[in-house]
Protein backbone atom coordinates (compact mmCIF):
# COMPACT_ATOMS: atom_id res chain seq x y z
CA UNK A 1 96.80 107.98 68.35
CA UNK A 2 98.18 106.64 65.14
CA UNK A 3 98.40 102.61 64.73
CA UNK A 4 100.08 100.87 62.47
CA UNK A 5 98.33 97.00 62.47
CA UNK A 6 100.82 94.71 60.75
CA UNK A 7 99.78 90.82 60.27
CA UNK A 8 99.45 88.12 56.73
CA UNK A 9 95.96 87.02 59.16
CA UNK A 10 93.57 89.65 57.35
CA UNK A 11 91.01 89.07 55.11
CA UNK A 12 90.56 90.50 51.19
CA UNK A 13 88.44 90.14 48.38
CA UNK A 14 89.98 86.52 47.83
CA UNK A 15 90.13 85.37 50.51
CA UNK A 16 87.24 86.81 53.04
CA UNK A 17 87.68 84.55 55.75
CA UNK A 18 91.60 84.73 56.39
CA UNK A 19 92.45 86.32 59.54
CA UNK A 20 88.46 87.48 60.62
CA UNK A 21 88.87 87.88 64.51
CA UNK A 22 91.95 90.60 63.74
CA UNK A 23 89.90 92.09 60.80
CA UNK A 24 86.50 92.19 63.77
CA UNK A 25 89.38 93.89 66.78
CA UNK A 26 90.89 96.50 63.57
CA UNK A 27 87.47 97.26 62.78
CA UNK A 28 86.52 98.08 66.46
CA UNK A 29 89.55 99.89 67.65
CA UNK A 30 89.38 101.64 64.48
CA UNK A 31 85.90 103.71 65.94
CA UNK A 32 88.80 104.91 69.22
CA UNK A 33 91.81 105.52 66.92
CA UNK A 34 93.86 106.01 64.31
CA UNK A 35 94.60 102.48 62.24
CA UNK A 36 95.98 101.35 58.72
CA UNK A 37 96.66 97.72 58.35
CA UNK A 38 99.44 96.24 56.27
CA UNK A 39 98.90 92.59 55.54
CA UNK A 40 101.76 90.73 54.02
CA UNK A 41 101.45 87.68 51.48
CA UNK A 42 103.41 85.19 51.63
CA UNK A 43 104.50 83.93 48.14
CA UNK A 44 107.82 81.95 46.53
CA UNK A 45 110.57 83.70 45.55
CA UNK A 46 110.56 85.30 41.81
CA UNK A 47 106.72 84.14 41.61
CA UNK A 48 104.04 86.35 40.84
CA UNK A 49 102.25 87.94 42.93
CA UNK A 50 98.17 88.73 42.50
CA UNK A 51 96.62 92.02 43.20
CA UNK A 52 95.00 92.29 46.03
CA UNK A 53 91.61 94.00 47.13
CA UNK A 54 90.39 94.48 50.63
CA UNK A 55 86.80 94.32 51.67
CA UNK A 56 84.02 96.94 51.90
CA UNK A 57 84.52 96.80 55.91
CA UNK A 58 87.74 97.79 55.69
CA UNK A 59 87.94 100.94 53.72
CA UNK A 60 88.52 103.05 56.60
CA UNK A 61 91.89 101.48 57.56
CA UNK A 62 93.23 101.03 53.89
CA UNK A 63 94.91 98.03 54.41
CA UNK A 64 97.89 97.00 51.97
CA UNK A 65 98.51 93.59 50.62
CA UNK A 66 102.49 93.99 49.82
CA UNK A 67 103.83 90.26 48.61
CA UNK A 68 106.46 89.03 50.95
CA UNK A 69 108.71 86.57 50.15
CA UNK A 70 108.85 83.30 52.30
CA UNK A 71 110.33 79.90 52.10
CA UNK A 72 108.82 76.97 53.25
CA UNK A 73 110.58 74.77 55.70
CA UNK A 74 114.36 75.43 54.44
CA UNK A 75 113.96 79.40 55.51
CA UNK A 76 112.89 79.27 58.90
CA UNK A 77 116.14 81.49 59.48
CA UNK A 78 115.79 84.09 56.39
CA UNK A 79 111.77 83.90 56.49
CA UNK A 80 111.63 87.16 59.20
CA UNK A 81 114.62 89.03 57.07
CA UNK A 82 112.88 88.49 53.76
CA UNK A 83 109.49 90.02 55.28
CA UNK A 84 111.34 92.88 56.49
CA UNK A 85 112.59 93.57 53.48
CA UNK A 86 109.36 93.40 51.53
CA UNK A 87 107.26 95.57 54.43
CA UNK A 88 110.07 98.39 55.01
CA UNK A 89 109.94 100.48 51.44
CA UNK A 90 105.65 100.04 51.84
CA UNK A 91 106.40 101.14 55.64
CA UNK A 92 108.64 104.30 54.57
CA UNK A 93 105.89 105.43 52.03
CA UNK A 94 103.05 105.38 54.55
CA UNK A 95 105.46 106.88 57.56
CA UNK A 96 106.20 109.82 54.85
CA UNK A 97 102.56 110.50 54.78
CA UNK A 98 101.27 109.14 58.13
CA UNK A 99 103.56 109.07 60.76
CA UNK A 100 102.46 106.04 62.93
CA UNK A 101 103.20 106.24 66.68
CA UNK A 102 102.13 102.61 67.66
CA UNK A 103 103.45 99.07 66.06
CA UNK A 104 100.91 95.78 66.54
CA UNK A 105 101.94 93.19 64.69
CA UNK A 106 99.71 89.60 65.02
CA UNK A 107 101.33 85.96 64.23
CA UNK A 108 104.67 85.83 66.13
CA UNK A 109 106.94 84.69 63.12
CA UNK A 110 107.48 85.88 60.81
CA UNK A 111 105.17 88.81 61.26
CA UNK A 112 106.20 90.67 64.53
CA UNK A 113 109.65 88.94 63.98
CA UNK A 114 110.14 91.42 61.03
CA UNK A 115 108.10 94.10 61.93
CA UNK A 116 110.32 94.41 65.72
CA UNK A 117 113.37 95.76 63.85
CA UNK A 118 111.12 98.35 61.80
CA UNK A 119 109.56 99.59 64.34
CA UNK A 120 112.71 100.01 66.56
CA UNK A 121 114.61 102.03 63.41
CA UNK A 122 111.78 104.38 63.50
CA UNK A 123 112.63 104.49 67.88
CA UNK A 124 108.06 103.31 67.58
CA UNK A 125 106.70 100.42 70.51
CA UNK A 126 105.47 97.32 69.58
CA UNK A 127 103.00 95.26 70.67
CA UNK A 128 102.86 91.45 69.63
CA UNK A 129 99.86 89.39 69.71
CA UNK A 130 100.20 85.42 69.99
CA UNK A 131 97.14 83.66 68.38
CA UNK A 132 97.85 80.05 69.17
CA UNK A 133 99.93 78.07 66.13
CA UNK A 134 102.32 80.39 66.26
CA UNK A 135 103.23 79.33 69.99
CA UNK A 136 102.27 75.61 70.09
CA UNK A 137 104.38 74.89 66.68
CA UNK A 138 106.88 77.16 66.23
CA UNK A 139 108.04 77.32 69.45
CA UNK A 140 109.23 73.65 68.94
CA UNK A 141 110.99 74.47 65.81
CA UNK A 142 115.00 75.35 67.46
CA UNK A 143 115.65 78.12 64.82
CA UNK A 144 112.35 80.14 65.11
CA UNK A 145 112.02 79.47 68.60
CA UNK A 146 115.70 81.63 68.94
CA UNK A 147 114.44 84.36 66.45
CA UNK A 148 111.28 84.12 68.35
CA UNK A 149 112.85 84.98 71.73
CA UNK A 150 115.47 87.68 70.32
CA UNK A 151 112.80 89.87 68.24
CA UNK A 152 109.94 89.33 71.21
CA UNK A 153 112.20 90.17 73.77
CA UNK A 154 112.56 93.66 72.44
CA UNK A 155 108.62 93.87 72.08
CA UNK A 156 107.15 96.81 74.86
CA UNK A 157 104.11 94.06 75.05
CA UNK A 158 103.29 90.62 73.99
CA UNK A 159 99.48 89.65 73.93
CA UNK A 160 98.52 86.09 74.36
CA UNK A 161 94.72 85.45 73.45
CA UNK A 162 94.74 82.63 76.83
CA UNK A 163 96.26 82.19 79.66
CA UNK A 164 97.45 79.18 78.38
CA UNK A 165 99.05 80.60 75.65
CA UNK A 166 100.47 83.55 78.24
CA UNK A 167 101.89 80.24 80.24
CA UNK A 168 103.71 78.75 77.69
CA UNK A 169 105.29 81.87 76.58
CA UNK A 170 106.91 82.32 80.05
CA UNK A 171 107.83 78.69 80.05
CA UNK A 172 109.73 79.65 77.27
CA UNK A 173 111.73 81.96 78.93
CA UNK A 174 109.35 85.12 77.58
CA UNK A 175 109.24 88.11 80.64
CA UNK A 176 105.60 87.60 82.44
CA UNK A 177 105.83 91.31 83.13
CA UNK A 178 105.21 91.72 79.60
CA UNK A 179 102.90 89.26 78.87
CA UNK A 180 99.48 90.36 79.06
CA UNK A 181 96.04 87.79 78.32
CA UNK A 182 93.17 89.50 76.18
CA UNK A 183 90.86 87.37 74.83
CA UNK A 184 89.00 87.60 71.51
CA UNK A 185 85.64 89.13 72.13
CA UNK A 186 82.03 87.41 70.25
CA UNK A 187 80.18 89.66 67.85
CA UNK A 188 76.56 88.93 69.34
CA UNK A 189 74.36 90.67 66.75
CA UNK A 190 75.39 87.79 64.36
CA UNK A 191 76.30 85.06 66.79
CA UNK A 192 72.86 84.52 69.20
CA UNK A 193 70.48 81.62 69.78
CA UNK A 194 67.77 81.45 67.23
CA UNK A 195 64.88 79.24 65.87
CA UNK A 196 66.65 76.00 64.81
CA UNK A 197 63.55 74.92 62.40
CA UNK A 198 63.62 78.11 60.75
CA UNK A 199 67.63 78.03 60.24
CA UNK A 200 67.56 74.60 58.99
CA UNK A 201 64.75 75.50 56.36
CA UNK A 202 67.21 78.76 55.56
CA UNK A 203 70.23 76.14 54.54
CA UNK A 204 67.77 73.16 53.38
CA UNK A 205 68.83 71.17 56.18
CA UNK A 206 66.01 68.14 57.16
CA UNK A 207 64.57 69.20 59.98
CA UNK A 208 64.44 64.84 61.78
CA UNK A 209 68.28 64.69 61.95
CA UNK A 210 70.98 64.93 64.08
CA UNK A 211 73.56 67.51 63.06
CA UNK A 212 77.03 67.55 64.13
CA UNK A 213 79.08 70.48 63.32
CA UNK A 214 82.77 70.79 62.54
CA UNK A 215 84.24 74.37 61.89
CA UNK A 216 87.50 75.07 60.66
CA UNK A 217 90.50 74.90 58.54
CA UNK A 218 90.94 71.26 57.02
CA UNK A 219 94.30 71.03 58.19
CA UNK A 220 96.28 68.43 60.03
CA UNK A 221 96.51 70.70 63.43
CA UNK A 222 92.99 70.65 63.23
CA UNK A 223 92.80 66.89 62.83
CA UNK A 224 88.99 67.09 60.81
CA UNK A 225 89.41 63.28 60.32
CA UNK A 226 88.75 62.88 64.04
CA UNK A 227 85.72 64.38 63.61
CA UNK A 228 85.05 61.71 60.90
CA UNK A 229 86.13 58.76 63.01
CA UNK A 230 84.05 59.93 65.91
CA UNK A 231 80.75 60.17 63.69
CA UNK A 232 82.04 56.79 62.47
CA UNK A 233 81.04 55.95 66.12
CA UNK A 234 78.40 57.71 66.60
CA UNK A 235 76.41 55.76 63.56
CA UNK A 236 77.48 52.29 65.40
CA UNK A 237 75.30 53.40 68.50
CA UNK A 238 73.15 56.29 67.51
CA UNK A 239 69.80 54.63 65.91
CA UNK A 240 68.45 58.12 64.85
CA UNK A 241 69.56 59.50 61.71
CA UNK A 242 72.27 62.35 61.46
CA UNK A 243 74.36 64.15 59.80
CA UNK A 244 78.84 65.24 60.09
CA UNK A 245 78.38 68.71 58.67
CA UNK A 246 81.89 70.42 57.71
CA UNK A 247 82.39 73.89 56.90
CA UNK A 248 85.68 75.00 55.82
CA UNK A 249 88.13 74.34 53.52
CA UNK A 250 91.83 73.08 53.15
CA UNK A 251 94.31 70.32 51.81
CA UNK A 252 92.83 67.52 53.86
CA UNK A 253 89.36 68.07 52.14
CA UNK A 254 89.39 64.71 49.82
CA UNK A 255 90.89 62.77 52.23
CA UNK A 256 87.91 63.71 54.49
CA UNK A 257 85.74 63.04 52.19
CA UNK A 258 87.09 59.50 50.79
CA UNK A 259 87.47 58.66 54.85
CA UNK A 260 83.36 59.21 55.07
CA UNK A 261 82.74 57.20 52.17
CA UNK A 262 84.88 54.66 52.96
CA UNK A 263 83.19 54.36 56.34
CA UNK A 264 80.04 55.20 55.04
CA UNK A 265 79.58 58.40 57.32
CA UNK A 266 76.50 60.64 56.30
CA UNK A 267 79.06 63.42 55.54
CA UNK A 268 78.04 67.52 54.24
CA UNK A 269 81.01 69.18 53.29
CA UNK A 270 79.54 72.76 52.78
CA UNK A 271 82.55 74.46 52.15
CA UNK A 272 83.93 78.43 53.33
CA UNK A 273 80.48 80.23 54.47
CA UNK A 274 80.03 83.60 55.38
CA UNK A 275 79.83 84.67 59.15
CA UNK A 276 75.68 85.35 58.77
CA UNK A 277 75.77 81.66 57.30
CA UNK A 278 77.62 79.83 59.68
CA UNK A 279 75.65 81.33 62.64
CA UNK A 280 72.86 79.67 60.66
CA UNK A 281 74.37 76.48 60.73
CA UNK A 282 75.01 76.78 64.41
CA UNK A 283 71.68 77.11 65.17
CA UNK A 284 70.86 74.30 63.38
CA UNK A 285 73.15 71.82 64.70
CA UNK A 286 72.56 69.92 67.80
CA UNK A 287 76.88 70.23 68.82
CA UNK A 288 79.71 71.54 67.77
CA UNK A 289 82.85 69.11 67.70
CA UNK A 290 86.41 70.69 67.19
CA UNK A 291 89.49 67.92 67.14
CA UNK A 292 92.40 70.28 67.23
CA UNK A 293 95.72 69.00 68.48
CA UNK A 294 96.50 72.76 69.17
CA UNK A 295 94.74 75.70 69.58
CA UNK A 296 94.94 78.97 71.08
CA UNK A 297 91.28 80.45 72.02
CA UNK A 298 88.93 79.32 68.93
CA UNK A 299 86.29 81.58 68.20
CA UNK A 300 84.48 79.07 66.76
CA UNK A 301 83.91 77.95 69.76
CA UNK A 302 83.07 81.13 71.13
CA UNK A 303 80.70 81.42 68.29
CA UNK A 304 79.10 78.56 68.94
CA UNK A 305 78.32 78.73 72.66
CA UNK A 306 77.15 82.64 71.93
CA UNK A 307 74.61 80.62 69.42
CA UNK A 308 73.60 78.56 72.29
CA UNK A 309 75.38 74.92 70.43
CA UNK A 310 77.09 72.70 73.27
CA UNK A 311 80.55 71.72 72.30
CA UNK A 312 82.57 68.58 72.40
CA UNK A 313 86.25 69.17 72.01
CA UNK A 314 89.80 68.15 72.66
CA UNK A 315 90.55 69.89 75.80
CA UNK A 316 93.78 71.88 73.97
CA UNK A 317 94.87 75.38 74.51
CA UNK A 318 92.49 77.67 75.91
CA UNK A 319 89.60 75.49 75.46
CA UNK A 320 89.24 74.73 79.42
CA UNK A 321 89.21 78.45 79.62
CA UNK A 322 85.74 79.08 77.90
CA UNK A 323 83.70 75.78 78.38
CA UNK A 324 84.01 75.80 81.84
CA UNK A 325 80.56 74.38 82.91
CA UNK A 326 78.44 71.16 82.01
CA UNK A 327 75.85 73.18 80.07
CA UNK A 328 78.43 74.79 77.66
CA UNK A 329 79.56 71.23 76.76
CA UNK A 330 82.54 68.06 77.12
CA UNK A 331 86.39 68.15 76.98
CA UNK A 332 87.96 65.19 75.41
CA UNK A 333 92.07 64.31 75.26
CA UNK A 334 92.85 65.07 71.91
CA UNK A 335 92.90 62.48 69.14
CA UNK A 336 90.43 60.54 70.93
CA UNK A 337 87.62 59.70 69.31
CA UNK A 338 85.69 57.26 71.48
CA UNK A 339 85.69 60.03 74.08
CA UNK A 340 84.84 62.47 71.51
CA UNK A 341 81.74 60.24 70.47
CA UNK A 342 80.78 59.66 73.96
CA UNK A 343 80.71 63.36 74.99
CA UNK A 344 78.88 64.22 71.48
CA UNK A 345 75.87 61.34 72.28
CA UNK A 346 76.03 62.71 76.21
CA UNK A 347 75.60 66.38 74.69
CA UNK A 348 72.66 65.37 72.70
CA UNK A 349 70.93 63.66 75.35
CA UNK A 350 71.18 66.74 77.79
CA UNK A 351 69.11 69.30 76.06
CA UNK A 352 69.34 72.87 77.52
CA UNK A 353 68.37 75.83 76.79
CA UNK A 354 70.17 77.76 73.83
CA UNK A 355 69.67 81.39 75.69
CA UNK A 356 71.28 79.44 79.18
CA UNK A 357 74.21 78.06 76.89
CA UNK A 358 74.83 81.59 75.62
CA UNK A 359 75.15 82.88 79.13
CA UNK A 360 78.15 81.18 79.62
CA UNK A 361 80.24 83.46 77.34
CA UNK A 362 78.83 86.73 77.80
CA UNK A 363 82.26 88.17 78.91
CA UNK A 364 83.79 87.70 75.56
CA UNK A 365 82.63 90.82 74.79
CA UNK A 366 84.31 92.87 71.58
CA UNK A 367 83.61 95.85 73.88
CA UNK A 368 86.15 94.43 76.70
CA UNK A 369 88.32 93.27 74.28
CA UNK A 370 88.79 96.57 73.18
CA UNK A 371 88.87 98.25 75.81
CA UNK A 372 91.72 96.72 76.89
CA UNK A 373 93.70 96.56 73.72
CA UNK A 374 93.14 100.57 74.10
CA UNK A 375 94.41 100.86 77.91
CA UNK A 376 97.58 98.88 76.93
CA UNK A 377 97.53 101.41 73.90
CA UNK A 378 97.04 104.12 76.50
CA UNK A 379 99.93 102.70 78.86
CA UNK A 380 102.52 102.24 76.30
CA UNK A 381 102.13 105.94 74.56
CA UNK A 382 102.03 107.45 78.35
CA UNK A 383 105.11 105.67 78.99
CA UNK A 384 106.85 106.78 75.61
CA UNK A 385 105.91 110.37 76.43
CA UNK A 386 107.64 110.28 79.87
CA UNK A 387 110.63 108.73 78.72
CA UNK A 388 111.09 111.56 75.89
């Protein structure tokens, strides 16, 4: 079985940590089948465009960085047409030399928006996979919601990495019979409890603090200054030292970081670390918070629990899906940040075991994830066979 793995969320040389849980399902379907990866980036139009490398992991499916053009906010209505027309003469070449027999395409719009009519001119199923921003914004935005529902419609399957996510799709007027929910699966040779001492000592941590952890994009759906408002609180009633650690990057980064000072929060913004270091950090930490307004099923989170960290987080998205128990940790509303204190200080004073906070997510397995990814596969190229 050929597959042809189409989304602008995978990772390259420059930028390592874009798109990681569809570079970890590529890499793992690609031991079953067949798989090259085209990855689109975005740029202005008549701007340069940088040359693009791909990672050492990801020589086996030869992915392709092609620039697509895209304008922000005034072409929501050309933004899927303009993608199409950068992926088609990259899409030609490789179908002259590898004739793909599956379409996945990840990131509703633009991404399976333009890679729906593609696939249809070469008569190929598609298969579109909802991540969570893609639904929860865009959906509310009147002109890609329509080009959302006229591309999707035509899709043989659309994935939703939640139920919630599956829910508000058919809400939206999407068929349930071709929604299906797989979630993202936990890689647990990096992501497992370990000696919190040792960790700290790894990432010169002090071993007689709190730590807090935050994960993520600094962007405004993931509302980091929450995080900083809530340790703002924390300080006021928390006589122990401790410490808001950050990792991640974005546009909200100074504003984060003049919000601590101003407030004098004991603030570490460490910046984009590598999977084998942010496991580190997890171990380390005492909780995990994550403020999102929005969210589809966070791996972070994932992550976390698999590393045996309780989390307190804004019950969004698929959240109430995975931390389902006391032990795994405290939902919050969102942009709440007394509740978000309170559930961080109840966290810390219920210690449990990391290897019993691990249990809790030992069905997000990579394993099940693929294995369903390949019986939908399966499905889909059974079906085309009978119908020819």
């Amino acid at each position: 079985m050929k597959v042809l793995f189409i989304s602008n969320l995978y990772p390259d040389q420059a930028e390592p940590g874009r798109g990681l849980p569809n570079a970890r399902l590529v890499r793992r379907l690609a031991k079953h089948c067949e798989i090259r990866v085209i990855a689109p980036r975005p740029v202005l139009p008549f701007m340069p465009s940088r040359r693009r490398r791909p990672l050492p992991d990801d020589e086996e499916v030869h992915p392709q960085f092609p620039s697509a053009w895209y304008l922000p906010k005034i072409g929501s209505r050309w933004n899927p047409w303009l993608m199409r027309r950068s992926l088609e003469p990259v899409i030609q070449r490789l179908r002259g030399r590898w004739p793909f027999e599956l379409v996945v395409s990840a990131w509703l719009y633009p991404d399976a928006c333009a890679a729906q009519p593609i696939a249809a001119s070469y008569a190929t199923p598609l298969i579109a996979i909802a991540q969570g921003s893609d639904v929860h914004q865009y959906l509310q935005h009147p002109i890609r919601r329509r080009l959302m529902q006229l591309h999707l419609s035509r899709c043989r399957y659309l994935v939703a990495r939640s139920k919630n996510l599956a829910q508000t799709l058919e809400q939206a007027g999407f068929d349930p019979a071709r929604l299906r929910v797989i979630y993202n699966g936990v890689d647990t040779t990096i992501f497992h409890p370990g000696d919190s001492r040792a960790a700290r000592q790894r990432l010169s941590l002090t071993q007689d603090a709190h730590i807090l952890l935050w994960v993520g994009n600094l962007l405004p759906v993931k509302n980091p200054l929450l995080a900083v408002e809530a340790a703002r609180l924390i300080q006021r009633r928390h006589t122990d030292p401790f410490y808001l650690v950050m990792l991640g990057d974005g546009p909200l980064g100074p504003q984060v970081a003049e919000r601590a000072r101003q407030w004098r929060v004991p603030l570490i913004l460490a910046g984009r670390r590598s999977e084998k270091d942010t496991a580190d950090f997890m171990r380390a930490a005492d909780a995990l918070c994550l403020t999102s307004h929005a969210e589809g099923t966070p791996n972070v989170v994932l992550e976390a629990l698999a590393c045996g960290l309780p989390v307190a987080a804004t019950a969004v998205g698929g959240l109430p899906e995975i931390v389902q128990v006391p032990v795994a940790g405290q939902l919050v509303p969102p942009a709440d940040a007394p509740a978000l204190a309170e559930a961080v200080l109840k966290l810390w004073g219920e210690k449990h075991s990391p290897e019993v906070i691990a249990e809790t997510v030992q069905s997000f397995s990579w394993e099940r994830t693929v294995e369903k990814y390949l019986a939908i596969f399966s499905e889909v190229m059974v079906g085309r066979t009978a119908a020819s």
